[in-house]
Protein backbone atom coordinates (compact mmCIF):
# COMPACT_ATOMS: atom_id res chain seq x y z
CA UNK A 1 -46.56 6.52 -45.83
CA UNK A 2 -47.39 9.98 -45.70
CA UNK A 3 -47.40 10.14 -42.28
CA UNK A 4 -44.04 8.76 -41.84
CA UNK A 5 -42.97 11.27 -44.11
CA UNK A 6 -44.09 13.99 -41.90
CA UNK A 7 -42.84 12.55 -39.11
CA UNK A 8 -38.43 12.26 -40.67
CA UNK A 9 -39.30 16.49 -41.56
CA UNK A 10 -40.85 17.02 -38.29
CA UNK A 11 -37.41 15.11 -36.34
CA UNK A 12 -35.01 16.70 -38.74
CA UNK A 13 -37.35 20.47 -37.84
CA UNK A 14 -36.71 19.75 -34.25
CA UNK A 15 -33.22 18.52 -34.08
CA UNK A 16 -32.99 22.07 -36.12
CA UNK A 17 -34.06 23.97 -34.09
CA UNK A 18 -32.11 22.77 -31.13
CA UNK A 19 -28.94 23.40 -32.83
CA UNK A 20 -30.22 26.80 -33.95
CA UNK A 21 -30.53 27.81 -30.11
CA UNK A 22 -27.27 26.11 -29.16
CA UNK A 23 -25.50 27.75 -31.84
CA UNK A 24 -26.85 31.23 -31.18
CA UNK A 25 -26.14 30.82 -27.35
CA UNK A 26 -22.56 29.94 -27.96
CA UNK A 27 -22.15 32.61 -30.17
CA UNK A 28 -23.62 35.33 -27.94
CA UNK A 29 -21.50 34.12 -25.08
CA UNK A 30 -18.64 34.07 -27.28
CA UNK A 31 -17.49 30.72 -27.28
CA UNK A 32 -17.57 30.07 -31.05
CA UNK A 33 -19.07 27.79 -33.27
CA UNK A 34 -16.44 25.18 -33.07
CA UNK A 35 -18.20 21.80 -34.05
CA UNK A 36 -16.72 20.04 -31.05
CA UNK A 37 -18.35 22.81 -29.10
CA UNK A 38 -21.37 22.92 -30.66
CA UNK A 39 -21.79 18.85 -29.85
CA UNK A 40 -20.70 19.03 -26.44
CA UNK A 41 -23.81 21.88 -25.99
CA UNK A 42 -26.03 20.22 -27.94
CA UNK A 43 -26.21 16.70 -27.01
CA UNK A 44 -28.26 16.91 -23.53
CA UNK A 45 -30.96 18.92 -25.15
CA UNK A 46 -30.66 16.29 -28.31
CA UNK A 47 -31.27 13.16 -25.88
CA UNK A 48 -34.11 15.34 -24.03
CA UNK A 49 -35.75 15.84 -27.71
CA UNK A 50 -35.89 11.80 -28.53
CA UNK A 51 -36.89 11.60 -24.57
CA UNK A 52 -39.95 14.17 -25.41
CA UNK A 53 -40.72 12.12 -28.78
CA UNK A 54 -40.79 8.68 -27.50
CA UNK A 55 -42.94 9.48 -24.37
CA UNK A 56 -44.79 11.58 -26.26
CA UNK A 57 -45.06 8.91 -29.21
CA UNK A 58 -45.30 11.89 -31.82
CA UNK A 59 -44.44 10.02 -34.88
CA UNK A 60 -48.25 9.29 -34.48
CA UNK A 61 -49.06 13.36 -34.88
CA UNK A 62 -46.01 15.30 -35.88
CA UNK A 63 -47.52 18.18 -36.44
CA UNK A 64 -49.93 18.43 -33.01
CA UNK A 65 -49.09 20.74 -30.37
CA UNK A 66 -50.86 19.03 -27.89
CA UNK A 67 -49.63 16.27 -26.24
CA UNK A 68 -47.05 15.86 -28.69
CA UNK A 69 -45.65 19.16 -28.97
CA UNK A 70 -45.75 20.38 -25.37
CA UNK A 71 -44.12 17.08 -24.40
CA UNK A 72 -41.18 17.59 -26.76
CA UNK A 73 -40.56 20.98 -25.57
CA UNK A 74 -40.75 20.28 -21.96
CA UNK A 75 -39.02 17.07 -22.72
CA UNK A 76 -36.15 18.60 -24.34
CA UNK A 77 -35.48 21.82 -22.13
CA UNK A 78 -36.07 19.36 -18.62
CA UNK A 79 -33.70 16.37 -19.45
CA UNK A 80 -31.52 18.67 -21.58
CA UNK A 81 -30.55 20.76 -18.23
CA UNK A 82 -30.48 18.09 -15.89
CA UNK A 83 -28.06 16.14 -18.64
CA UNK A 84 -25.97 19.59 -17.96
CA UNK A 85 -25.73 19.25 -14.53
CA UNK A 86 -24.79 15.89 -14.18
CA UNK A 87 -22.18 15.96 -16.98
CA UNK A 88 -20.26 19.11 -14.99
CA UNK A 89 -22.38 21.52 -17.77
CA UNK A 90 -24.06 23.85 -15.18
CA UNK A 91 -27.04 25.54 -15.65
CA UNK A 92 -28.86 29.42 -14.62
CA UNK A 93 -32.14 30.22 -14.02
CA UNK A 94 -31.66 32.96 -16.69
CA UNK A 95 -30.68 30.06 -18.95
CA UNK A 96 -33.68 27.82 -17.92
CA UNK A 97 -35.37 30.68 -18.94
CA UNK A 98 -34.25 31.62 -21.83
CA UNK A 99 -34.12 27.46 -23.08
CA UNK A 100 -38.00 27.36 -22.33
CA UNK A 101 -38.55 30.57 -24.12
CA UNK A 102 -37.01 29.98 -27.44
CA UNK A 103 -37.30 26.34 -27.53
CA UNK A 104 -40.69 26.86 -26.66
CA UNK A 105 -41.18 29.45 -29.73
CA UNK A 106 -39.67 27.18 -31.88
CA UNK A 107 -40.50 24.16 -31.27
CA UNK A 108 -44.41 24.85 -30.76
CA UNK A 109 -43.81 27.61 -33.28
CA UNK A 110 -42.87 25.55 -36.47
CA UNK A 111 -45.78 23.19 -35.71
CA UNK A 112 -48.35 25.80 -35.22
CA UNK A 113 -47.04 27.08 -39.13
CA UNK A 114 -47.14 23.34 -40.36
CA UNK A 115 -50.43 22.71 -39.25
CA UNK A 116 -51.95 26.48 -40.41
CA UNK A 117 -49.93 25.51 -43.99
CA UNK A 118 -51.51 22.16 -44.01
CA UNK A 119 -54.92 23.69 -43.92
């Protein structure tokens, strides 16, 4: 039971964190925080999170960053951008970049704190 515990915080953590970098990127380019926004930014990078946690099967080790966590990540930035593209979205490589950077802090970031708490 415990584990399945960890593994609702550790989707709710992720999903999170996505929304934190959407909702910072919109905001930095200006193009407020409505919600309707907000969704229409989010949802490729949301369907490239469950992508990265079903192949990755991390409700079996929330908290690891390897496989589970580097799956996710790569999961979540590579089928979030390619969702872009094909839904008219667009994407830079500035804001490849800048996707694998921060969800790459955060996402590995969070886990590295859970598992160094956990201890």
């Amino acid at each position: 039971m415990r584990l399945a515990r960890y593994a609702r915080v550790a989707v709710l953590v992720d999903v999170c964190c996505v929304l934190v970098f959407v909702i910072i990127g919109r905001a930095s380019h200006t193009k407020g925080e409505a919600l309707a926004g907000i969704a229409s930014t989010a949802w490729p990078f949301l369907c490239g999170l469950a992508a990265g946690w079903i192949a990755a099967r991390a409700w079996r080790s929330p908290l690891a960053i390897l496989p589970a966590g580097i799956v996710i990540w790569l999961c979540t930035v590579t089928l979030g951008m390619v969702l872009r593209v094909v839904s008219g979205q667009g994407t830079a490589i500035a804001f490849i970049v800048v996707a694998l950077a921060f969800l790459g802090l955060f996402l590995l970031g969070w886990r590295l704190l859970g598992r160094l708490a956990a201890r």
